[in-house]
C-alpha atoms as a PDB file:
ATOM      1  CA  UNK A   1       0.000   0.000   0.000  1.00  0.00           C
ATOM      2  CA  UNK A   2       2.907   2.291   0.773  1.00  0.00           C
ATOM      3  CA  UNK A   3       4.495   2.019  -2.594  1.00  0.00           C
ATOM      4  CA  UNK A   4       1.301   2.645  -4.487  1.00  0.00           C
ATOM      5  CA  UNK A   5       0.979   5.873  -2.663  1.00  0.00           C
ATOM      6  CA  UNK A   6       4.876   6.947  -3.596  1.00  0.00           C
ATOM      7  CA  UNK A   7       4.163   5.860  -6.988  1.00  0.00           C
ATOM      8  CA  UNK A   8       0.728   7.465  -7.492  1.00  0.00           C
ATOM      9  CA  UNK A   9       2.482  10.616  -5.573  1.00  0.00           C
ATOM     10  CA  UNK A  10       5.370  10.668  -8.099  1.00  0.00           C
ATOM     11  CA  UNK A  11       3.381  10.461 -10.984  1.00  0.00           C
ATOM     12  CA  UNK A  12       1.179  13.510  -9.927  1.00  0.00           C
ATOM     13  CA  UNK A  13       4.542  15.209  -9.334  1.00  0.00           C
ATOM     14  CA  UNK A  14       5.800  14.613 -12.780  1.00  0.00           C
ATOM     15  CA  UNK A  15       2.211  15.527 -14.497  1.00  0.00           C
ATOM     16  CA  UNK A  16       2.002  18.678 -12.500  1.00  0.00           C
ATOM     17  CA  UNK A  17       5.344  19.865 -13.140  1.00  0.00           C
ATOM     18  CA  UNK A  18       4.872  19.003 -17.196  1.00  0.00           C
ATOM     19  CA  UNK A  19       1.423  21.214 -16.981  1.00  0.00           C
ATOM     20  CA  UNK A  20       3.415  24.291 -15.199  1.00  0.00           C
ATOM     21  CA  UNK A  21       6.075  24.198 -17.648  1.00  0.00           C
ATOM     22  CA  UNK A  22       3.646  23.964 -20.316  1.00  0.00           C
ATOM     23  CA  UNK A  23       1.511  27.139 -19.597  1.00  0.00           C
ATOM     24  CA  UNK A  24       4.456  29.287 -18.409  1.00  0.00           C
ATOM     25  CA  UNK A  25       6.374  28.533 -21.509  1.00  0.00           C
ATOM     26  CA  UNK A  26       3.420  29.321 -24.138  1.00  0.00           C
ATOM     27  CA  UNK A  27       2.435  32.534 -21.536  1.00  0.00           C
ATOM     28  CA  UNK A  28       5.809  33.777 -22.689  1.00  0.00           C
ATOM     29  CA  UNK A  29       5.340  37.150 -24.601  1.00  0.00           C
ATOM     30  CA  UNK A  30       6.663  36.697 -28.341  1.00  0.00           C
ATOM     31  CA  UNK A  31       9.755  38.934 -28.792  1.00  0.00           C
ATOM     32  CA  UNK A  32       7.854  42.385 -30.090  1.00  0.00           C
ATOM     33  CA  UNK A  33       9.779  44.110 -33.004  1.00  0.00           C
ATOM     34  CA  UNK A  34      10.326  47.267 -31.428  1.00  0.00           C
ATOM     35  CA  UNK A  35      11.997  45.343 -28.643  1.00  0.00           C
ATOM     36  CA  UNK A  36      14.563  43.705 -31.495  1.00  0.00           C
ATOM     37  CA  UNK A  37      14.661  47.614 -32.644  1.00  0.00           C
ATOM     38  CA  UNK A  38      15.834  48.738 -29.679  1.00  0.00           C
ATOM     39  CA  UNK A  39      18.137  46.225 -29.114  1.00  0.00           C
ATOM     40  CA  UNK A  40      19.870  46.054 -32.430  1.00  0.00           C
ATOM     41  CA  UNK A  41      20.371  49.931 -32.218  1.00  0.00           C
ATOM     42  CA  UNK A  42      21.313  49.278 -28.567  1.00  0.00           C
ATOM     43  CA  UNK A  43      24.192  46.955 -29.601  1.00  0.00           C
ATOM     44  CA  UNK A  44      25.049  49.225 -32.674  1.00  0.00           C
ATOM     45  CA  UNK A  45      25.776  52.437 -29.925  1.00  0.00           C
ATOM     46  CA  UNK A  46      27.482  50.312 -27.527  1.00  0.00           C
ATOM     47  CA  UNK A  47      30.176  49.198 -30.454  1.00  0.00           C
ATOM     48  CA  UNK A  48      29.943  52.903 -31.355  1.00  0.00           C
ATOM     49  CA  UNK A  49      31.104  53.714 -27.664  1.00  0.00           C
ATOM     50  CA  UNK A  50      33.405  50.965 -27.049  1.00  0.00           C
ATOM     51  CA  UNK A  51      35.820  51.902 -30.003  1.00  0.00           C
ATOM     52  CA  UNK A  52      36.115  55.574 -29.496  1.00  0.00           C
ATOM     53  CA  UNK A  53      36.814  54.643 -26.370  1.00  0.00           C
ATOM     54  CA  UNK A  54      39.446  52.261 -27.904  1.00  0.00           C
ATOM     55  CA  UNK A  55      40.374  54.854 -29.695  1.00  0.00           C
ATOM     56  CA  UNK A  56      40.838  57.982 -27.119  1.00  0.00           C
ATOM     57  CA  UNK A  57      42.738  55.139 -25.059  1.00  0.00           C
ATOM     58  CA  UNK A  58      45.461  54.710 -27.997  1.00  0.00           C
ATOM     59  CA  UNK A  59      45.867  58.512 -28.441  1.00  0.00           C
ATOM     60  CA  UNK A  60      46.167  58.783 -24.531  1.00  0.00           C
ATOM     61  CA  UNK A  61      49.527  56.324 -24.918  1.00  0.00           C
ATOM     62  CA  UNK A  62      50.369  58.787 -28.068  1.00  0.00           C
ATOM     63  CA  UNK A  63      50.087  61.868 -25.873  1.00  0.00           C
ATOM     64  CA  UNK A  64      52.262  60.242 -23.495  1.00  0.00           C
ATOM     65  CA  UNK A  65      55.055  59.612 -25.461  1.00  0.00           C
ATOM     66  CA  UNK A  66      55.363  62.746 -26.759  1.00  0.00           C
ATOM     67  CA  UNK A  67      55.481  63.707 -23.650  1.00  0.00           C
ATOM     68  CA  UNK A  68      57.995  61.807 -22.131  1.00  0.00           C
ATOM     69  CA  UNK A  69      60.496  62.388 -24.745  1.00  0.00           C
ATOM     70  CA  UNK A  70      59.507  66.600 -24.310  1.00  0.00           C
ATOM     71  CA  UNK A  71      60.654  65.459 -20.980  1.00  0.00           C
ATOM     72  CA  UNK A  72      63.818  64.569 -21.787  1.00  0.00           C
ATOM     73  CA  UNK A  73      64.202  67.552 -23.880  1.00  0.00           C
ATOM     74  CA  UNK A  74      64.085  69.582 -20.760  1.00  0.00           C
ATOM     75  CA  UNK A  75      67.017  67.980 -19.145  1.00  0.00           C
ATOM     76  CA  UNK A  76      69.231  69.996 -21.841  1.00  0.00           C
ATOM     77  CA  UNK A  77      68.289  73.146 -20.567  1.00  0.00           C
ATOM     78  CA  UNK A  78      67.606  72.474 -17.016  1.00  0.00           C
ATOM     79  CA  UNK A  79      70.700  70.605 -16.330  1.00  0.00           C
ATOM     80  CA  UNK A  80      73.354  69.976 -19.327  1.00  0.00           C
ATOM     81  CA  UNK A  81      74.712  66.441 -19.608  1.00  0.00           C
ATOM     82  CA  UNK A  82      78.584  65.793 -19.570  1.00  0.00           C
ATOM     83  CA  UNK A  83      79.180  62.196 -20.474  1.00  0.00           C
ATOM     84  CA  UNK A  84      75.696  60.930 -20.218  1.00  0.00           C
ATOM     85  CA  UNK A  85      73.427  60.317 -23.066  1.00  0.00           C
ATOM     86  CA  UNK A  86      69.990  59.448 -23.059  1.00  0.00           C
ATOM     87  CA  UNK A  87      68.730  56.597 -25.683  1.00  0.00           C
ATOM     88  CA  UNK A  88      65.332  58.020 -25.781  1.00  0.00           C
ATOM     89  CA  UNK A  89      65.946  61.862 -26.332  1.00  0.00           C
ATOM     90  CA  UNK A  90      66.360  63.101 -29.183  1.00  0.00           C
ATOM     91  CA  UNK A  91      68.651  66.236 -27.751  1.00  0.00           C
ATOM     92  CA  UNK A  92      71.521  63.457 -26.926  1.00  0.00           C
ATOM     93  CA  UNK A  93      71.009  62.104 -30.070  1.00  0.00           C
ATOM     94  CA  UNK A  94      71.836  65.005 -31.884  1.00  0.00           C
ATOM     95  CA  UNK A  95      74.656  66.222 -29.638  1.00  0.00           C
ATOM     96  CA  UNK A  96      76.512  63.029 -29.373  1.00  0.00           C
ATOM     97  CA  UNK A  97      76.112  62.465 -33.708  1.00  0.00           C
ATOM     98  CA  UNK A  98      77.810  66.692 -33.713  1.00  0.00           C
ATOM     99  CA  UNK A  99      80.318  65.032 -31.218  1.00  0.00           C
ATOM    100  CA  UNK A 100      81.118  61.694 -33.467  1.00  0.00           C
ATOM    101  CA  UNK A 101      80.795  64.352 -36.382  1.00  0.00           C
ATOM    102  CA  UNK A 102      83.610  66.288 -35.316  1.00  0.00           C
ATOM    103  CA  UNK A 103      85.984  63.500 -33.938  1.00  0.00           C
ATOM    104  CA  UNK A 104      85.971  62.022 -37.480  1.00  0.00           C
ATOM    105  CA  UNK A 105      86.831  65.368 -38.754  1.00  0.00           C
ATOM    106  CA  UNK A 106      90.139  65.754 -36.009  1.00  0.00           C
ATOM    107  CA  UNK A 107      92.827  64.060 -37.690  1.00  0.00           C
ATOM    108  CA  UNK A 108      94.629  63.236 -33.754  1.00  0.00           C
ATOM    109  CA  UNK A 109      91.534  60.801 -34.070  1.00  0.00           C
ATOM    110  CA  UNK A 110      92.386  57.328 -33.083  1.00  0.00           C
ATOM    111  CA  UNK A 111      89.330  54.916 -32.675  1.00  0.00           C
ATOM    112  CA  UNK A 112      89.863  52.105 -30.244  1.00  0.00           C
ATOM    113  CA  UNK A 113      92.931  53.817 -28.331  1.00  0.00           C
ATOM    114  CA  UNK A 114      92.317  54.654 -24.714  1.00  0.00           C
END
């Protein structure tokens, strides 16, 4: 008698729960198409936003670059180098090419002699 009971139980379970998934799934509103509208133009502005975005981000890096090497431009007239050159600044650069310029020019030249 016990297991008829679980059984009949079980099976009134499983019925119910197939007529509750039934009606909520056809009560389901049909996708509207102003609601696809929205969304398409939705997704077209956020692609919009994300690359100019992407795009302020990479000039940000630009800006900063020129800025670091105005940076080292500074250092020429804030505090003159002696025997240090930079790698980055385009000051050094110049000085130490005027510099290799005019030893190649000085015939008392010898390269590799200490």
């Amino acid at each position: 008698m016990k297991s008829r009971i679980i059984i009949f139980l079980l099976l009134l379970n499983l019925v119910t729960t197939l007529v509750v998934g039934y009606t909520v799934y056809t009560n389901i509103p049909k996708k509207d198409t102003a609601a696809v509208a929205e969304n398409e133009k939705f997704k077209k502005n956020m692609y919009s936003a994300m690359s100019m975005l992407m795009s302020g981000q990479s000039r940000l890096a630009i800006n900063q670059n020129d800025l670091n090497v105005g940076i080292l431009r500074v250092h020429h007239f804030v505090a003159p180098h002696v025997d240090k050159f930079y790698d980055a600044c385009p000051e050094c650069q110049k000085e130490k090419q005027r510099i290799l310029e005019e030893e190649k020019d000085n015939i008392t030249f010898t390269m590799g002699v200490d």
